[in-house]
Protein backbone atom coordinates (compact mmCIF):
# COMPACT_ATOMS: atom_id res chain seq x y z
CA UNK A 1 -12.40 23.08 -5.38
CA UNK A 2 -9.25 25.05 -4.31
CA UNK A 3 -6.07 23.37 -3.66
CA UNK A 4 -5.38 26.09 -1.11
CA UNK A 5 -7.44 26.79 2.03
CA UNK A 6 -7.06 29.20 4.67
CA UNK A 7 -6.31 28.29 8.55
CA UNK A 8 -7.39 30.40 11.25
CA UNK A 9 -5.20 30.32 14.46
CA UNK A 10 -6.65 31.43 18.00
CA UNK A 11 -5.29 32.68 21.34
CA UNK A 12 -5.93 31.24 24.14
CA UNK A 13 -9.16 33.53 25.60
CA UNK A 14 -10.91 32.44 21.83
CA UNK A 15 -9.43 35.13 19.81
CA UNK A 16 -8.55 35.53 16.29
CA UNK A 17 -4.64 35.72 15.78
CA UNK A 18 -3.85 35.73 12.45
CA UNK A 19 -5.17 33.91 8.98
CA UNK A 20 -2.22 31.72 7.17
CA UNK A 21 -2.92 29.80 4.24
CA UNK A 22 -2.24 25.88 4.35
CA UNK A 23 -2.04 23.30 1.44
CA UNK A 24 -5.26 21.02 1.06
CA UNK A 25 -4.28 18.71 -1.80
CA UNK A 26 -6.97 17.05 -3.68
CA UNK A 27 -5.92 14.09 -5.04
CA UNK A 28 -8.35 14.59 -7.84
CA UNK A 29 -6.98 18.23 -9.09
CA UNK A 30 -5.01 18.58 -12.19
CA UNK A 31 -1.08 18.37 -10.71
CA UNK A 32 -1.25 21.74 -12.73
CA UNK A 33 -3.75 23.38 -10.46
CA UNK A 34 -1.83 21.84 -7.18
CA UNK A 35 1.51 23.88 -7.99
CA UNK A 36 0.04 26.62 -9.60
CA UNK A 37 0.35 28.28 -6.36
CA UNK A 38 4.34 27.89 -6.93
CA UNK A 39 4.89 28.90 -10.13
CA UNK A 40 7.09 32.43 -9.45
CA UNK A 41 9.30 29.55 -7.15
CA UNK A 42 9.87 27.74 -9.74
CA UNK A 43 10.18 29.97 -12.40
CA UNK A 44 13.76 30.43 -11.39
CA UNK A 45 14.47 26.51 -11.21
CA UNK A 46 15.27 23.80 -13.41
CA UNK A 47 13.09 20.79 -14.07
CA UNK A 48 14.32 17.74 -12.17
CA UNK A 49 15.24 15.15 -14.79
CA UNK A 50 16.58 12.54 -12.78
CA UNK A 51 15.89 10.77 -9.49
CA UNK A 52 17.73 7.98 -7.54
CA UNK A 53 14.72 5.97 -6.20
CA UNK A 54 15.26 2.34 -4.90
CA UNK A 55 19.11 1.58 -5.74
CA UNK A 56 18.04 3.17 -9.69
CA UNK A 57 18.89 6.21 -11.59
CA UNK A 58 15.56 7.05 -13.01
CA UNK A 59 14.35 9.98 -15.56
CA UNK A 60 11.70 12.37 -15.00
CA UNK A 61 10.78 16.20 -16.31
CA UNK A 62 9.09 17.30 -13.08
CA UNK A 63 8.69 20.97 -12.05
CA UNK A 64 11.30 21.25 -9.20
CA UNK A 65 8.36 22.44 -6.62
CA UNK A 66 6.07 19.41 -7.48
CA UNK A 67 5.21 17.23 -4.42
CA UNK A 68 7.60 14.15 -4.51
CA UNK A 69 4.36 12.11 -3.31
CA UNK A 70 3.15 12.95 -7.04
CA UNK A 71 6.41 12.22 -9.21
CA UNK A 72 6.36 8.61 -7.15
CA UNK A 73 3.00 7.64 -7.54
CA UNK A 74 2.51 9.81 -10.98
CA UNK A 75 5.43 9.82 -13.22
CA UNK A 76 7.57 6.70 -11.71
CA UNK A 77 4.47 4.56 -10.81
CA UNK A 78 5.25 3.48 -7.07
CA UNK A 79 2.08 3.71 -5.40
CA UNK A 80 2.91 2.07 -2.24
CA UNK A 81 3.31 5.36 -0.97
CA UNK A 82 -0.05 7.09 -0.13
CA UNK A 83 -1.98 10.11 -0.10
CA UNK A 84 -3.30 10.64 3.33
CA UNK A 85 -3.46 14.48 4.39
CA UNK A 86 -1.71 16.57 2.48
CA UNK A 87 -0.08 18.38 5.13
CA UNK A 88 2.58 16.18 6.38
CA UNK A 89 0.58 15.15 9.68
CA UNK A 90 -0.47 11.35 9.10
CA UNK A 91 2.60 9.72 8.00
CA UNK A 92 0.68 7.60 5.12
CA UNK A 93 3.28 9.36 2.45
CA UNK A 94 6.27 8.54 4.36
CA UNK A 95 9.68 7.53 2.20
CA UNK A 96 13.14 7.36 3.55
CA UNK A 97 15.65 10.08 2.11
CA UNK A 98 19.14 9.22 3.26
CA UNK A 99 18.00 6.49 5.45
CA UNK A 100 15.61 9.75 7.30
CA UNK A 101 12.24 9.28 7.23
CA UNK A 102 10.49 12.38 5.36
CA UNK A 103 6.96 13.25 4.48
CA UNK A 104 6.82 13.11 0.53
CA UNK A 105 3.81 14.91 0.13
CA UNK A 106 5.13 18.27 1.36
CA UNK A 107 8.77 17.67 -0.03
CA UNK A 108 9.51 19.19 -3.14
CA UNK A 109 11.38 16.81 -5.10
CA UNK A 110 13.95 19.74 -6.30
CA UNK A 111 15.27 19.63 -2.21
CA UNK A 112 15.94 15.90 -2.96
CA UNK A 113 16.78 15.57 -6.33
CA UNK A 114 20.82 14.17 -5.82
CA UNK A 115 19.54 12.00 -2.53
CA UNK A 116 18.80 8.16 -2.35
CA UNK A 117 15.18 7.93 -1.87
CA UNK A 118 13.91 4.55 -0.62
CA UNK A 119 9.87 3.90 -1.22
CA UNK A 120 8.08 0.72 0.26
CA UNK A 121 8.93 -0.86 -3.22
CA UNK A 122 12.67 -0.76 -2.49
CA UNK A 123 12.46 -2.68 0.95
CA UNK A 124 12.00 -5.95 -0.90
CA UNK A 125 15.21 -7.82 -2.26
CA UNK A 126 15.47 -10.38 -4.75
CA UNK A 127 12.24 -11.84 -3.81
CA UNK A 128 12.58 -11.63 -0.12
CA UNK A 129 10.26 -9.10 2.48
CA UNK A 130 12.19 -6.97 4.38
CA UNK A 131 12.27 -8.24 8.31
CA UNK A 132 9.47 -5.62 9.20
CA UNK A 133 7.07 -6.72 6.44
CA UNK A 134 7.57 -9.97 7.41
CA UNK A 135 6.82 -8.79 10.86
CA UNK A 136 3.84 -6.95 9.89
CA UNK A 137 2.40 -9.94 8.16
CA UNK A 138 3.38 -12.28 11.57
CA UNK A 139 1.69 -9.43 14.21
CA UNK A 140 -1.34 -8.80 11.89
CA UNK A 141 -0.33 -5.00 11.97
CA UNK A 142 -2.99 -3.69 9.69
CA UNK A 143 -6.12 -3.22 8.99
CA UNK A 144 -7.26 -1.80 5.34
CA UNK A 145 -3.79 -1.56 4.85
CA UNK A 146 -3.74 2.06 3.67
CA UNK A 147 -0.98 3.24 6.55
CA UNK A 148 0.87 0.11 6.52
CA UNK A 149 3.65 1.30 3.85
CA UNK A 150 4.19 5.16 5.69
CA UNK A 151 4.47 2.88 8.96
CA UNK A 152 7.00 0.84 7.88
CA UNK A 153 8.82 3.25 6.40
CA UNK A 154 9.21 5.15 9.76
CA UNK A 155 9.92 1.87 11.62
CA UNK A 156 12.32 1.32 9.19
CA UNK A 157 14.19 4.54 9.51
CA UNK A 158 14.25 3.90 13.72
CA UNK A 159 15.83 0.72 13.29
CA UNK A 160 18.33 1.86 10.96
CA UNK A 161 19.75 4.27 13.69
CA UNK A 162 18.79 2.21 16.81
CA UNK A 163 18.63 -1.00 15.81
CA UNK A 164 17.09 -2.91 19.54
CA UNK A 165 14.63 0.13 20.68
CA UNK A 166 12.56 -0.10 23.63
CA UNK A 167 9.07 -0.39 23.39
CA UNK A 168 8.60 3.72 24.78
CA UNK A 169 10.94 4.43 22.04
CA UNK A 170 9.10 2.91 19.50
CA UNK A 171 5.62 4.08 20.44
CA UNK A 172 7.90 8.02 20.69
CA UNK A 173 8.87 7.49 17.54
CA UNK A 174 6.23 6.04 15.69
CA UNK A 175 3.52 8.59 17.86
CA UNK A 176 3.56 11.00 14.80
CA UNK A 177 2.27 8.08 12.21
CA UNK A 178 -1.67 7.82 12.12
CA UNK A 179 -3.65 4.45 11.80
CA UNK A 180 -7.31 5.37 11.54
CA UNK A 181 -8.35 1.77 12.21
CA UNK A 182 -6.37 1.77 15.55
CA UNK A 183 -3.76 -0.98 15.01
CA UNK A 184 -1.50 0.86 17.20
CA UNK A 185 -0.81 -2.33 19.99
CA UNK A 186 -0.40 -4.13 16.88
CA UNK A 187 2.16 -2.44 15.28
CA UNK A 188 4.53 -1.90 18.35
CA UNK A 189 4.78 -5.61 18.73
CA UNK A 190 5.60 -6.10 14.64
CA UNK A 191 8.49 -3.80 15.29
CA UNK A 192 9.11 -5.61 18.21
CA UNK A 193 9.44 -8.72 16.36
CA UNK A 194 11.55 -7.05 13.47
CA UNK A 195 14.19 -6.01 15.87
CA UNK A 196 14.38 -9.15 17.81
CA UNK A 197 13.09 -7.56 21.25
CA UNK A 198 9.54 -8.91 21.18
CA UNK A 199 9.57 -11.66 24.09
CA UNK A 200 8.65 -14.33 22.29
CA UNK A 201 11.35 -13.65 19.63
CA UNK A 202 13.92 -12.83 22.64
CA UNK A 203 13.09 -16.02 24.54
């Protein structure tokens, strides 16, 4: 199987506009394979050696264009962060970089190499759930689960910059994240509940 497929765009009357080639990462491909399609990009660039995940200066040898979804899960062993599309369109690989929410799975780590980077792992102090895992847990937000970490994430990033959002501006701002088992109502009100605007929190 090819870790690169091709994506034809059409016009509005049905025709063919042009042919661009997107990444379809398989999961199951040799991390070889995946950025073999980089190589003359990196060829030019130092290995990252070191990353600053979760408060911790930790050591990798990476290939500067390798998918930061990969040196997490791969090399540094947080797997709270998932595989979900490949393309940066479901949210399941989301990880805050500077506090910013960012799609690790089309991010090579090189562009993020001398950032804080903050998994689902890192949320969790001494023992104690972050507010909107707690909340998560308290609105039964999820379903099999696998979203749950690349939704918190993003709530997590909203809250950070407005701490008491509306509902509309959570649903905005949590529209690009994709639950497949339809938790949506569900996850509003957890965030709700995290930022102390949920009525029955409010009340």
């Amino acid at each position: 199987m090819s870790a690169t497929a091709h994506r034809t765009e059409r016009g509005s009357a049905g025709s063919t506009v042009q042919t661009r080639p997107i990444l379809n990462f398989d999961p199951a491909l040799p991390r070889s394979v995946l950025c073999a399609g980089r190589a003359k990009l990196s060829d030019t660039m130092p290995n990252v050696t070191t990353l600053n995940v979760n408060g911790k200066k930790l050591r990798v040898d990476v290939d500067s264009q390798t998918p930061l979804l990969y040196v997490l899960r791969d090399y540094l062993n947080l797997t709270g962060t998932k595989y979900g599309c490949g393309e940066a369109r479901c949210g399941a690989c989301t990880v805050l970089v500077e506090g910013q929410s960012m799609r690790s799975c089309v991010t090579p780590v090189g562009r993020v190499s001398d950032k804080q980077i903050t998994t689902i792992e890192g949320l969790e102090q001494d023992g104690k759930l972050h507010p909107l895992q707690e909340a998560f847990l308290k609105a039964d937000a999820l379903q099999c689960g696998y979203c749950t970490s690349g939704m918190i994430m993003a709530a997590a990033a909203l809250l950070k910059k407005n701490a008491k959002p509306s509902r509309d501006e959570i649903v905005k701002h949590m529209d690009a994240n994709v639950c497949r088992c339809g938790t949506y109502p569900r996850i509003v009100k957890a965030i709700e509940i995290a930022s102390g605007t949920a009525k029955e929190v409010a009340e």
